[in-house]
Protein backbone atom coordinates (compact mmCIF):
# COMPACT_ATOMS: atom_id res chain seq x y z
CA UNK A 1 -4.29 101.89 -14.88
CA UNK A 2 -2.30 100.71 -18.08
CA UNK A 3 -4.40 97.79 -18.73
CA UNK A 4 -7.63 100.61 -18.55
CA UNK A 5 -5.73 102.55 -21.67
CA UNK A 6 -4.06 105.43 -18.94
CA UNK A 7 -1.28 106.49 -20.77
CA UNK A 8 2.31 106.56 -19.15
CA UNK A 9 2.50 110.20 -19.02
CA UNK A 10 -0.69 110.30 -17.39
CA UNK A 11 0.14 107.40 -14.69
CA UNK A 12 3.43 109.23 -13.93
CA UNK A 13 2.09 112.18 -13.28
CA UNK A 14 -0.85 111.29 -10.98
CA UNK A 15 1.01 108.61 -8.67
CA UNK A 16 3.95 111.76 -8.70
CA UNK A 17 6.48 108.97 -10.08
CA UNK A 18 9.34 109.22 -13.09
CA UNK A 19 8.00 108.07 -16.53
CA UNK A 20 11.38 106.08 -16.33
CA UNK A 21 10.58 104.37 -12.77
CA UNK A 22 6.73 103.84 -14.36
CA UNK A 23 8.44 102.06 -17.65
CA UNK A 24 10.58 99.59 -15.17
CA UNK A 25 7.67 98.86 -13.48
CA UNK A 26 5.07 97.88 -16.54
CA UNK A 27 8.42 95.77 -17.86
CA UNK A 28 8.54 94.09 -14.92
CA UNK A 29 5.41 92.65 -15.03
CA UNK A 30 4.89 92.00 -11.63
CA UNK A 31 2.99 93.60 -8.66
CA UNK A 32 5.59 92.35 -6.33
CA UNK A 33 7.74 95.21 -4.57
CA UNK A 34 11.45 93.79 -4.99
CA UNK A 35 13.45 93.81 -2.01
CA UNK A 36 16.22 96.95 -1.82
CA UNK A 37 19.23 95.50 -1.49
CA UNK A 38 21.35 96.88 1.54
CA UNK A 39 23.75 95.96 3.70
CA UNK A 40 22.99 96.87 7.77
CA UNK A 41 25.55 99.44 9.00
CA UNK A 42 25.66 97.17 12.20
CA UNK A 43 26.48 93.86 9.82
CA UNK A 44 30.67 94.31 9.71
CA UNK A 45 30.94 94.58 13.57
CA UNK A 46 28.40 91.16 14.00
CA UNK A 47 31.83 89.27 15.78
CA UNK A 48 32.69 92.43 18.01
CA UNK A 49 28.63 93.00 18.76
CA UNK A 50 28.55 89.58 20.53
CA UNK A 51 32.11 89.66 22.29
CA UNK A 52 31.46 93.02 23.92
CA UNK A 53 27.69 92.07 24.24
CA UNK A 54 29.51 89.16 27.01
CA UNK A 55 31.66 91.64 28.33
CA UNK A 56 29.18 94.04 29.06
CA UNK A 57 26.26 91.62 30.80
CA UNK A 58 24.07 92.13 27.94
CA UNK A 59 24.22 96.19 27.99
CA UNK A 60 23.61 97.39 24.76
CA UNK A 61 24.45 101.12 25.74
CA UNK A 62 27.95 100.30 27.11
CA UNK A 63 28.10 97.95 23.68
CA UNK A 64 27.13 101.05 21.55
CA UNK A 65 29.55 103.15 23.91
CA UNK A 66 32.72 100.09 23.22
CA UNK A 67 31.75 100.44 19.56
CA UNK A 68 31.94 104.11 19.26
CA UNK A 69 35.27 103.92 21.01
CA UNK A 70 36.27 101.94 18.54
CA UNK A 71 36.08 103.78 15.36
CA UNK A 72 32.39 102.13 14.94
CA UNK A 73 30.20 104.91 12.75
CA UNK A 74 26.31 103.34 13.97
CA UNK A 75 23.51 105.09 15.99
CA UNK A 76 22.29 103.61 18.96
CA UNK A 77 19.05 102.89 17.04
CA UNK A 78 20.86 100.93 14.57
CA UNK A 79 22.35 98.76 16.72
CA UNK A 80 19.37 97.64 18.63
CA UNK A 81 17.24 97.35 15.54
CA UNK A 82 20.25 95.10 14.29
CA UNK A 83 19.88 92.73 17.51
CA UNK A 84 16.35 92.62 17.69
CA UNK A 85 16.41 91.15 14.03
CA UNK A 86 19.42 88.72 14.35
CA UNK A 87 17.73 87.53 18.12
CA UNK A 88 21.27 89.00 19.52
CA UNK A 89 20.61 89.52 23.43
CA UNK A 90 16.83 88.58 22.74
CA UNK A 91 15.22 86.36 24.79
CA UNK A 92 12.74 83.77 23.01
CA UNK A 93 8.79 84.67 23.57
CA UNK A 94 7.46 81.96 25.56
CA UNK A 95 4.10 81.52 26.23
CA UNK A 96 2.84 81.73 29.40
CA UNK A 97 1.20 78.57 31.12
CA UNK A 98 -2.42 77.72 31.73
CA UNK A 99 -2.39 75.86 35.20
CA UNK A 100 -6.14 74.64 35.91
CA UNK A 101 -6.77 73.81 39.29
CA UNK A 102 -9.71 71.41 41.19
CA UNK A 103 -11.62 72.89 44.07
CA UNK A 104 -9.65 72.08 47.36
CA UNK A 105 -6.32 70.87 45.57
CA UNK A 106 -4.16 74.00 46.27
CA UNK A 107 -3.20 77.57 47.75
CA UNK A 108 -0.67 79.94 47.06
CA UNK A 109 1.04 81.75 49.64
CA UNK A 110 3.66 84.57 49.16
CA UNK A 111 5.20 87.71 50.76
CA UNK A 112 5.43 91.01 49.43
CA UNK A 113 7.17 93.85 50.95
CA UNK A 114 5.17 97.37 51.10
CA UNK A 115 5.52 100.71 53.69
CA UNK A 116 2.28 101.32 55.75
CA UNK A 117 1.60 104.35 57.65
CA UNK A 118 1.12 103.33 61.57
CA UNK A 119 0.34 106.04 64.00
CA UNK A 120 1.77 109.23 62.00
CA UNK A 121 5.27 107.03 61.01
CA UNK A 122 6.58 104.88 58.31
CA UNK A 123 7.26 101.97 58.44
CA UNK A 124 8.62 99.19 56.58
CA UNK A 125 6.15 95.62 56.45
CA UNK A 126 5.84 92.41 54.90
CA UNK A 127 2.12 91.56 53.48
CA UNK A 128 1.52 87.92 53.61
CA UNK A 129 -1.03 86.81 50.99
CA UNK A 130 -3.28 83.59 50.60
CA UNK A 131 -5.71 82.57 47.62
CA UNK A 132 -7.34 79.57 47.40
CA UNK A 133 -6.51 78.51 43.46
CA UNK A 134 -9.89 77.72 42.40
CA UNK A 135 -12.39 80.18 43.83
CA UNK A 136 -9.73 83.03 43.57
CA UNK A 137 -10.70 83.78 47.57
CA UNK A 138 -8.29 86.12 49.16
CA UNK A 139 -6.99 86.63 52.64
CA UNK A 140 -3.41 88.50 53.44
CA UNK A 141 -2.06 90.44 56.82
CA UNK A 142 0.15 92.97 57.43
CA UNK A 143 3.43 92.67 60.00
CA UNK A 144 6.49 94.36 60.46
CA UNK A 145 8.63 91.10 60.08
CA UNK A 146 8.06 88.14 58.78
CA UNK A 147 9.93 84.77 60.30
CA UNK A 148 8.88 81.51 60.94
CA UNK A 149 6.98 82.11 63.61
CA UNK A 150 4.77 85.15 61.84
CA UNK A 151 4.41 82.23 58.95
CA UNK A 152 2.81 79.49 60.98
CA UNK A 153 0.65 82.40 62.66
CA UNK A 154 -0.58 83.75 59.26
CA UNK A 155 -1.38 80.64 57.73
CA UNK A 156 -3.47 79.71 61.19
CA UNK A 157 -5.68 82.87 60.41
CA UNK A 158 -6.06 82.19 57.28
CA UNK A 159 -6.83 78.77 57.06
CA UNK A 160 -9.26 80.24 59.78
CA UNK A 161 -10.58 82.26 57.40
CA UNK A 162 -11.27 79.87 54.24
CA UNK A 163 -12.75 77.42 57.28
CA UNK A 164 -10.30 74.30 55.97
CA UNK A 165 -7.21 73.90 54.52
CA UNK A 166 -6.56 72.41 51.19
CA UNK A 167 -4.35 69.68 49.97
CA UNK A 168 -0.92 71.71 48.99
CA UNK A 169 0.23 75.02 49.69
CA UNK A 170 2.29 76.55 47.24
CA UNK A 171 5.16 78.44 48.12
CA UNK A 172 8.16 80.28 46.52
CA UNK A 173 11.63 78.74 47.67
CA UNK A 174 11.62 81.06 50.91
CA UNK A 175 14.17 80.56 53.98
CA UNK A 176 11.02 80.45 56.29
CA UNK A 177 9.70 77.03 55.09
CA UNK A 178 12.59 75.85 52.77
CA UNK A 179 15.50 73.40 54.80
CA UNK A 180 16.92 72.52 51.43
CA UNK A 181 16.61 72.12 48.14
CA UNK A 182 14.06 73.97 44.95
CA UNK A 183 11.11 73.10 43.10
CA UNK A 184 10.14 69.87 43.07
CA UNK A 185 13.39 68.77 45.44
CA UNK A 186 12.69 71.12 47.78
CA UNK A 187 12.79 70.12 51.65
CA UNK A 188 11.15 71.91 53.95
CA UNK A 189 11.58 72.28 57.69
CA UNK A 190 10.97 69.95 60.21
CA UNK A 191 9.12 72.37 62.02
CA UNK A 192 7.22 73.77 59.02
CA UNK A 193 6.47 69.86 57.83
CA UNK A 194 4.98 69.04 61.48
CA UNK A 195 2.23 72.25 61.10
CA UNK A 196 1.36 71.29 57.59
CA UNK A 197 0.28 67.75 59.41
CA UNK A 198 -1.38 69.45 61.74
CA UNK A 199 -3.78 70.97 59.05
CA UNK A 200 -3.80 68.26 56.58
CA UNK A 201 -1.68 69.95 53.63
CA UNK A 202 1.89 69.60 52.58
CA UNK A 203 3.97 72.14 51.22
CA UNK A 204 5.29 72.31 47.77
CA UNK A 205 7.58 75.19 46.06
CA UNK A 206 7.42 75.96 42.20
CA UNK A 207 10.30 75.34 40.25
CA UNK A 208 13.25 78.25 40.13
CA UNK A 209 12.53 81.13 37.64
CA UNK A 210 8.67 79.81 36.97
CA UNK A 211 7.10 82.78 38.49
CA UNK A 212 3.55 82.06 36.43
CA UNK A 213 2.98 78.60 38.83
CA UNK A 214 2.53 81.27 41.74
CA UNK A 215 0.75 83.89 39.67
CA UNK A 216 -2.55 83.06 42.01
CA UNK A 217 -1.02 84.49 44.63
CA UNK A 218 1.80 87.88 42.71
CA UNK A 219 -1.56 89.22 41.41
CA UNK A 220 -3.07 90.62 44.09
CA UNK A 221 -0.05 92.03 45.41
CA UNK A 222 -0.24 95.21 43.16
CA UNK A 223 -3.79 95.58 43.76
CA UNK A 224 -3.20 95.23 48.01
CA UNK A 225 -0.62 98.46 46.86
CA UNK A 226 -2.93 100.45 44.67
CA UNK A 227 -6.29 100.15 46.58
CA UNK A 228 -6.08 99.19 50.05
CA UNK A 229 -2.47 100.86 50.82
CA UNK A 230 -3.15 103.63 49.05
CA UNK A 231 -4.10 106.95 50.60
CA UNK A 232 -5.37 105.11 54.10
CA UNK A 233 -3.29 105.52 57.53
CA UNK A 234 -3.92 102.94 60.53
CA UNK A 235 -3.80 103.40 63.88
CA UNK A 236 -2.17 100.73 65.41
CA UNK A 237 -1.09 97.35 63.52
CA UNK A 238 -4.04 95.82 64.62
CA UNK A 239 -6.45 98.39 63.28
CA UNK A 240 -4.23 97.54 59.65
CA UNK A 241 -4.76 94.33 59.67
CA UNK A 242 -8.76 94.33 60.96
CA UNK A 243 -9.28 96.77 58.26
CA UNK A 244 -7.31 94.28 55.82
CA UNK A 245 -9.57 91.59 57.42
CA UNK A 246 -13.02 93.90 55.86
CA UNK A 247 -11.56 94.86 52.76
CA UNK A 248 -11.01 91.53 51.80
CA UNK A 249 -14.82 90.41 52.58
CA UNK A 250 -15.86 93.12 50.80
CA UNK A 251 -13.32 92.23 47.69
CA UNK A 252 -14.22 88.28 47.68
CA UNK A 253 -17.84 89.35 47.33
CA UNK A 254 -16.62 91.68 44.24
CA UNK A 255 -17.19 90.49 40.52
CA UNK A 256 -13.91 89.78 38.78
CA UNK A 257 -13.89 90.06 35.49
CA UNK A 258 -10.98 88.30 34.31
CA UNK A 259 -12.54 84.84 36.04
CA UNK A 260 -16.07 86.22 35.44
CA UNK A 261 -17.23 85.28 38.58
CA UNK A 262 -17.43 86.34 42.01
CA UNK A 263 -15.11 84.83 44.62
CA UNK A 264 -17.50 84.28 47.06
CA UNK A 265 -19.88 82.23 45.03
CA UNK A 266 -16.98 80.08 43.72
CA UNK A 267 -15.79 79.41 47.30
CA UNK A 268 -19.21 78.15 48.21
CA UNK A 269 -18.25 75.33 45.57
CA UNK A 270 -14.54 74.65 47.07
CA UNK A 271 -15.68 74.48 50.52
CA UNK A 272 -16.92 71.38 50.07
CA UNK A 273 -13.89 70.30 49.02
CA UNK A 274 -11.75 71.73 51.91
CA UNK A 275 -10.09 69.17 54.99
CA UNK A 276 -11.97 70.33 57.64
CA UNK A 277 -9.70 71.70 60.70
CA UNK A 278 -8.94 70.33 63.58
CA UNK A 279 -11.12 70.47 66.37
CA UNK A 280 -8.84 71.82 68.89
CA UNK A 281 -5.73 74.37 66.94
CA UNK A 282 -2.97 74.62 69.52
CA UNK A 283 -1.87 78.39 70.12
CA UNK A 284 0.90 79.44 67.99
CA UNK A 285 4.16 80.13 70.47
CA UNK A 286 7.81 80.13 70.73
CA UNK A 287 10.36 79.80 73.94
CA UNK A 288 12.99 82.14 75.21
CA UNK A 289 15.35 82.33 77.61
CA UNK A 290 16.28 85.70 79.32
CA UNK A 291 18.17 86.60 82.50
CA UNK A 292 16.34 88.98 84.11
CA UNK A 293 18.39 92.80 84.25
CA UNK A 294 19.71 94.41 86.92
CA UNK A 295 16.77 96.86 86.36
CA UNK A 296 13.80 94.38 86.74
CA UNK A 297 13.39 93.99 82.86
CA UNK A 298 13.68 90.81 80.38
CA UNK A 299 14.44 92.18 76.98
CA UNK A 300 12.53 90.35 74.01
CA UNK A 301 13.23 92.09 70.18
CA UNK A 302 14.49 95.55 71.33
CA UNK A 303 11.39 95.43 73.44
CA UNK A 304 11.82 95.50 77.46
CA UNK A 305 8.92 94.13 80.10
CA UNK A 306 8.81 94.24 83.84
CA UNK A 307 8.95 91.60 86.18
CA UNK A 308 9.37 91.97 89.85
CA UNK A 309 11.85 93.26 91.40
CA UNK A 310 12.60 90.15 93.41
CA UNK A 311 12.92 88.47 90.12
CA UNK A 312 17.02 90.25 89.47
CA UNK A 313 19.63 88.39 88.20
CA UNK A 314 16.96 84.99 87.94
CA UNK A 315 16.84 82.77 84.52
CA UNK A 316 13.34 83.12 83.22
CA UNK A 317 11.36 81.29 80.40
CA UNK A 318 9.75 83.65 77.97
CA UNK A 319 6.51 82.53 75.98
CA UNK A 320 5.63 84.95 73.15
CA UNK A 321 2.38 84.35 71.41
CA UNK A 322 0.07 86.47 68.86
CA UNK A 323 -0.93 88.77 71.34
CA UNK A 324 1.13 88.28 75.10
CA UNK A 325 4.08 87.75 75.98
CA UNK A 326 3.97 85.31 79.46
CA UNK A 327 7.23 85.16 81.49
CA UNK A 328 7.85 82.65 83.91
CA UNK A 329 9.79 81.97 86.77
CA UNK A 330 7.91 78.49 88.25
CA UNK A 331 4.76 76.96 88.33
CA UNK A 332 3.28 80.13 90.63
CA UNK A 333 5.43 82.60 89.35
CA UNK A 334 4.18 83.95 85.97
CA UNK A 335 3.60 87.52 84.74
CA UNK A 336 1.60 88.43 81.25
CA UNK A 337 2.50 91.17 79.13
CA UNK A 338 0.73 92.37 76.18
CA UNK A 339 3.39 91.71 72.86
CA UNK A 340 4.40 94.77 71.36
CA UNK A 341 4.42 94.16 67.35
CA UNK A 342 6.38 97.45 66.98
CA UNK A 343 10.11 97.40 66.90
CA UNK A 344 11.02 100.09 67.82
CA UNK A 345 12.55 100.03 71.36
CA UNK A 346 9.75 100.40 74.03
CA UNK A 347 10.06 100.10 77.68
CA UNK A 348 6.26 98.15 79.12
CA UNK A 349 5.82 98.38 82.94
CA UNK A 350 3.01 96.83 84.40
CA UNK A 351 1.48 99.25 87.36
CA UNK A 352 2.30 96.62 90.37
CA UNK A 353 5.74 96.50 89.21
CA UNK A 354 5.79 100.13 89.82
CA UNK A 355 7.36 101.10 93.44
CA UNK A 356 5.35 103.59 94.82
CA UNK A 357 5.41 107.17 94.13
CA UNK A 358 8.34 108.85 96.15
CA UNK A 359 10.16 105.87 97.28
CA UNK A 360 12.09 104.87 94.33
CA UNK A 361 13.05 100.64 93.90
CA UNK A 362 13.25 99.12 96.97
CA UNK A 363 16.40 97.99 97.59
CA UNK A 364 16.51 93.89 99.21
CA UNK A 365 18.45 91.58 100.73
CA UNK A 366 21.98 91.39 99.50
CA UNK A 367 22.32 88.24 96.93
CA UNK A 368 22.47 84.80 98.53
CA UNK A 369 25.90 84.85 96.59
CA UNK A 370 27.14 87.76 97.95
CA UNK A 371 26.23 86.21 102.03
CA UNK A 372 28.39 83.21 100.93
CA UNK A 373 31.91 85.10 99.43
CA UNK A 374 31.89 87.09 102.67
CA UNK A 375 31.46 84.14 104.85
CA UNK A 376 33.88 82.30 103.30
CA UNK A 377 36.58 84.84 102.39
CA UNK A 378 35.82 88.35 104.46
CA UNK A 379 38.72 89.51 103.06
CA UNK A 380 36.88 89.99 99.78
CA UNK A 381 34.18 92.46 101.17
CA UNK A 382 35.57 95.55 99.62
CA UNK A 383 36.31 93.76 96.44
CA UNK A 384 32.62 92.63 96.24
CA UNK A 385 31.31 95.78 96.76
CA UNK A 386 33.25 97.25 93.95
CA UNK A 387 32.27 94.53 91.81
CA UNK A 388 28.81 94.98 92.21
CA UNK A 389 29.22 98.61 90.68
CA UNK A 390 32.02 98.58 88.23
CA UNK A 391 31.77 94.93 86.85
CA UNK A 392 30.22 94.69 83.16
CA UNK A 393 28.49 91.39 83.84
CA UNK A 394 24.90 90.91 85.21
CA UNK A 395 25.25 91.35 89.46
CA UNK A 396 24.13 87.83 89.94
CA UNK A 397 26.04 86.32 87.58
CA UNK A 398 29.41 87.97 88.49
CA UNK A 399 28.51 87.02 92.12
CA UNK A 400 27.65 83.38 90.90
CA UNK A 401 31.04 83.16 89.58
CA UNK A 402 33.29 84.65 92.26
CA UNK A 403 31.58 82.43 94.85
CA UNK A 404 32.69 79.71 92.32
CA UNK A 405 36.41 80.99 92.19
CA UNK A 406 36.39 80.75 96.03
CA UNK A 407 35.10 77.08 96.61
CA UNK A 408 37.46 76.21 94.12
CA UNK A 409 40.75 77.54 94.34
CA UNK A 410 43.28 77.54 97.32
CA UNK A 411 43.13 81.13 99.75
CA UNK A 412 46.65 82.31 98.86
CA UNK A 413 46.91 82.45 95.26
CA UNK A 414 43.10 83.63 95.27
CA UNK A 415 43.61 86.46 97.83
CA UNK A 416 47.21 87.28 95.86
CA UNK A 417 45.10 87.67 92.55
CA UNK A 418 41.93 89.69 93.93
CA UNK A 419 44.83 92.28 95.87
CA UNK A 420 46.45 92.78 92.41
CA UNK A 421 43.30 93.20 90.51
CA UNK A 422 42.23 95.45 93.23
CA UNK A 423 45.19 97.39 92.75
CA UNK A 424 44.69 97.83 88.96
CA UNK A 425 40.84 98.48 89.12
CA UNK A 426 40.64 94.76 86.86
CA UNK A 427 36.72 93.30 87.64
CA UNK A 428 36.84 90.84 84.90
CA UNK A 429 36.37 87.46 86.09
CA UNK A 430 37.45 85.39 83.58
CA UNK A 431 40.78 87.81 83.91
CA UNK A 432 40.87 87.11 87.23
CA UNK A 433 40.83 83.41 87.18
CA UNK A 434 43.68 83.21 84.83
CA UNK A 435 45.65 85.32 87.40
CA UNK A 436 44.74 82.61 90.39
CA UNK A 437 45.39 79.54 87.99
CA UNK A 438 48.92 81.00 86.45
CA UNK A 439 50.24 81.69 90.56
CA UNK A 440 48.76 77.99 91.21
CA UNK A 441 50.77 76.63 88.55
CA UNK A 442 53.79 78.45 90.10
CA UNK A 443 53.37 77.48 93.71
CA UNK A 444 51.69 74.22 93.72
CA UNK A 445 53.03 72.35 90.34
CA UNK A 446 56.87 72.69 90.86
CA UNK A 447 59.13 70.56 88.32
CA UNK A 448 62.40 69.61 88.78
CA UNK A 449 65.10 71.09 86.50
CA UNK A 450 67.88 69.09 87.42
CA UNK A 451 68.32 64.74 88.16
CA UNK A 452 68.00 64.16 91.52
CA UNK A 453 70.89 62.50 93.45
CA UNK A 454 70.42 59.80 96.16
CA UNK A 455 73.83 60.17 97.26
C-alpha cells in the first residue's frame, strides 16, 4: 500500500493499526513478522518438571498438582504445551511398518476377549481369530475358555476352513503355545511344535511391543465386536459359533476397501499356494483321570456325568473331545457323554443310569474291601460301618486303606489304636496309622537305657 502512494494515515486507519506501529514497520523494511520475545512460564521449573515427571510415572496432572504445591504459578495448559514443545514425556512418532506378504507364507492367529449373550445370560468368552495374510480371508470361533486344548481345536477348524495350512503361523507371545522365550527366541511347546508338524507350519511370535507385525489378525477384532456381537443373542454356543461360521462366508465374499479387493477372489489365488492337509486329521483329545464318586458321577470342569452305579469308588480314564466326553473303565466298559462347553456346574445323567422310578439307587454288594477287614479283623465291624458314613475320603478308598493297615501292622497295637479312635469319633486314616506306628515303636522297638552286665 505505501509503494501504491497510500498515505500512512490512510494505511493506519484501514488495517485499524497505530501510525507509530505502521512507521516501525515501513522502517523495517521487511515483510518478515519478528519473533516476540518471551520467556515460557513453565521454563524456570524445566529441572523440577523432569524430576517429578519420574516420580510421578509420567503423570502430568499429579506433576501440575507437585508444582502447584510448590509455590509453582502455571496452568495446566501451560505445562503440557511446555512438554509437548521440549519432547518432555513425548514419545517419538514412528511410522508404522509395511509388512508385504506372498500367498501361502503366513497366518495370524490371536485371542480377544468379548461377552456374548447365550441362552438369556452373560457370559464371559474368548474369540479366537485366523486370517490368512495375503487374501485377508477370515475365520474366528467363540468359547468360553481358551487353553491349549481349545487352541489346537480352533486351529483344526480353521485350517479346515482355508482347506490347507500355510507355512508360519503368527502368534503373540501367549502361555498356550509359548514354553519359553519372545519374538524371534521364542520356544514353543513340545506339544504345540508336534501339531504344527502335523499340518506342515511352524509357529513364530512377533517381537515384544511390535503390535503392527500382528495387525492382520487385531483388525478384525473390533469389527467381530461392532457387527457380529452386536445386538444378536445365541442360543446355545454352538448356534454362536455356526452363525460365526455364516457371517464370515458372507464377510470374505464382501469388498474391502482398504485392500480393494474381495477376500474371496484373493483366496482363490493363495490356495494354490496352501500345504495341502493331511489325509487322515486325528481327533483332537485330552486324558483324565477321575475316581468315580460315591454318587455314581466323575466330575470333569465343574461339570458331573453318570456312570453306573457298579462303577463306585473305580479309577476311570476320561477322554474329552470337541463334542463327547467318553469314560472308560476297560476295553468293554465305556460310556459317552455329550461335553458340556458351559461352565457353569451341571449335573448330565444318561436315562439307563437312572434307577427306576420309585426304587431309589440300588444298593450292592458290600465292597470287596470291606468282605476282607471283617474276615481278617471282626473286631473292626462296627468301626467299618462308621467309617463308611462319617469318613471324609471316597468309601473305596478309605476301605482300600484300612484293609492295608490290617495286612500290615501287628493285631494289638492296631486293635489298641482303632478302640481309641473309636472312642474319640477320629476316622482319619492317615491319623490313625500314626497312632498304630507310635504304640509299635513303644512295644516292639525297646532300647536299653542302661549297660548291660554279664555278671
Amino acid at each position: 500500500m505505501h509503494r501504491q502512494g497510500v498515505s500512512k494515515h490512510e494505511i493506519a486507519r484501514v488495517l485499524k493499526l497505530s501510525r507509530q506501529s505502521v512507521r516501525k514497520v515501513l522502517r523495517s523494511n521487511s515483510s518478515t513478522v519478528p519473533p516476540v520475545p518471551r520467556q515460557e512460564k513453565a521454563e524456570p521449573y524445566r529441572q523440577q518438571i523432569l524430576d517429578l515427571l519420574n516420580q510421578c510415572k509420567g503423570n502430568l496432572v499429579r506433576v501440575h498438582e507437585e508444582l502447584i504445591a510448590d509455590g509453582a504459578v502455571l496452568s495446566y495448559a501451560a505445562l503440557t504445551a511446555f512438554c509437548r514443545r521440549q519432547g518432555i514425556g513425548q514419545k517419538p512418532i514412528v511410522a508404522a511398518g509395511r509388512y508385504p506378504f506372498d500367498p501361502g507364507v503366513e497366518m495370524q492367529h490371536d485371542t480377544s476377549p468379548h461377552t456374548v449373550g447365550i441362552g438369556g445370560h452373560k457370559h464371559k468368552a474368548q474369540t479366537a481369530s485366523a486370517v490368512l495374510c495375503y487374501s485377508r480371508l477370515l475365520f474366528f470361533q467363540i468359547s468360553p475358555t481358551f487353553q491349549r486344548f481349545d487352541c489346537k481345536l480352533f486351529l483344526t477348524e480353521a485350517l479346515r476352513y482355508f482347506g490347507g495350512a500355510t507355512q508360519r503361523v503368527m502368534i503373540d507371545n501367549t502361555h498356550v503355545v509359548v514354553l519359553r522365550g519372545t519374538g524371534s527366541e521364542m520356544i514353543p511347546v513340545p506339544e504345540m511344535e508336534a501339531f504344527g508338524e502335523r499340518f506342515g507350519f511352524r509357529f513364530v511370535a512377533h517381537e515384544k511391543g511390535d503390535a503392527n507385525r500382528s495387525a492382520r489378525v487385531e483388525r478384525p477384532f473390533h469389527f467381530i465386536e461392532n457387527n457380529f456381537l452386536a445386538g444378536r443373542t445365541f442360543a446355545t454356543w454352538d448356534d454362536l459359533n455356526q452363525q460365526a461360521r455364516q457371517w464370515c462366508d458372507r464377510v470374505n465374499a464382501t469388498y474391502k476397501k482398504h485392500i480393494r479387493a474381495v477376500p474371496r477372489e484373493l483366496f482363490a489365488v493363495e490356495r494354490l499356494h496352501l500345504r495341502p492337509l493331511p489325509a487322515w486329521i486325528p481327533e483332537v483329545y485330552r486324558l483324565h483321570s477321575r475316581t468315580v464318586d460315591i454318587e455314581g458321577y466323575v466330575a470333569l470342569h465343574s461339570n458331573r456325568y453318570s456312570v453306573p452305579v457298579s462303577w463306585i469308588g473305580r479309577r476311570v480314564e476320561v477322554r474329552e473331545t470337541q463334542n463327547k466326553v467318553v469314560i472308560e473303565l476297560d476295553a468293554r466298559h465305556i460310556v459317552t457323554h455329550g461335553r458340556a462347553v458351559t461352565v457353569q456346574p451341571r449335573r448330565i445323567t444318561l436315562a439307563e443310569h437312572k434307577p427306576p422310578r420309585g426304587e431309589g439307587v440300588r444298593r450292592g454288594d458290600p465292597h470287596p474291601e470291606e468282605q476282607a477287614i471283617v474276615a481278617l479283623a471282626p473286631e473292626l465291624a462296627e468301626y467299618v460301618t462308621a467309617l463308611k458314613q462319617k469318613g471324609r475320603k471316597v468309601v473305596a478308598l478309605a476301605l482300600r486303606q484300612l484293609l492295608r493297615l490290617v495286612k500290615e501292622y501287628p493285631r494289638p497295637p492296631l486293635l489298641a489304636a482303632v478302640e481309641q479312635a473309636a472312642r474319640y469319633g477320629l476316622y482319619d486314616l492317615d491319623r490313625l496309622e500314626r497312632m498304630i506306628l507310635h504304640r509299635v515303636a513303644r512295644d516292639y522297638f525297646l532300647l536299653e537305657t542302661e549297660p548291660h552286665n554279664d555278671d
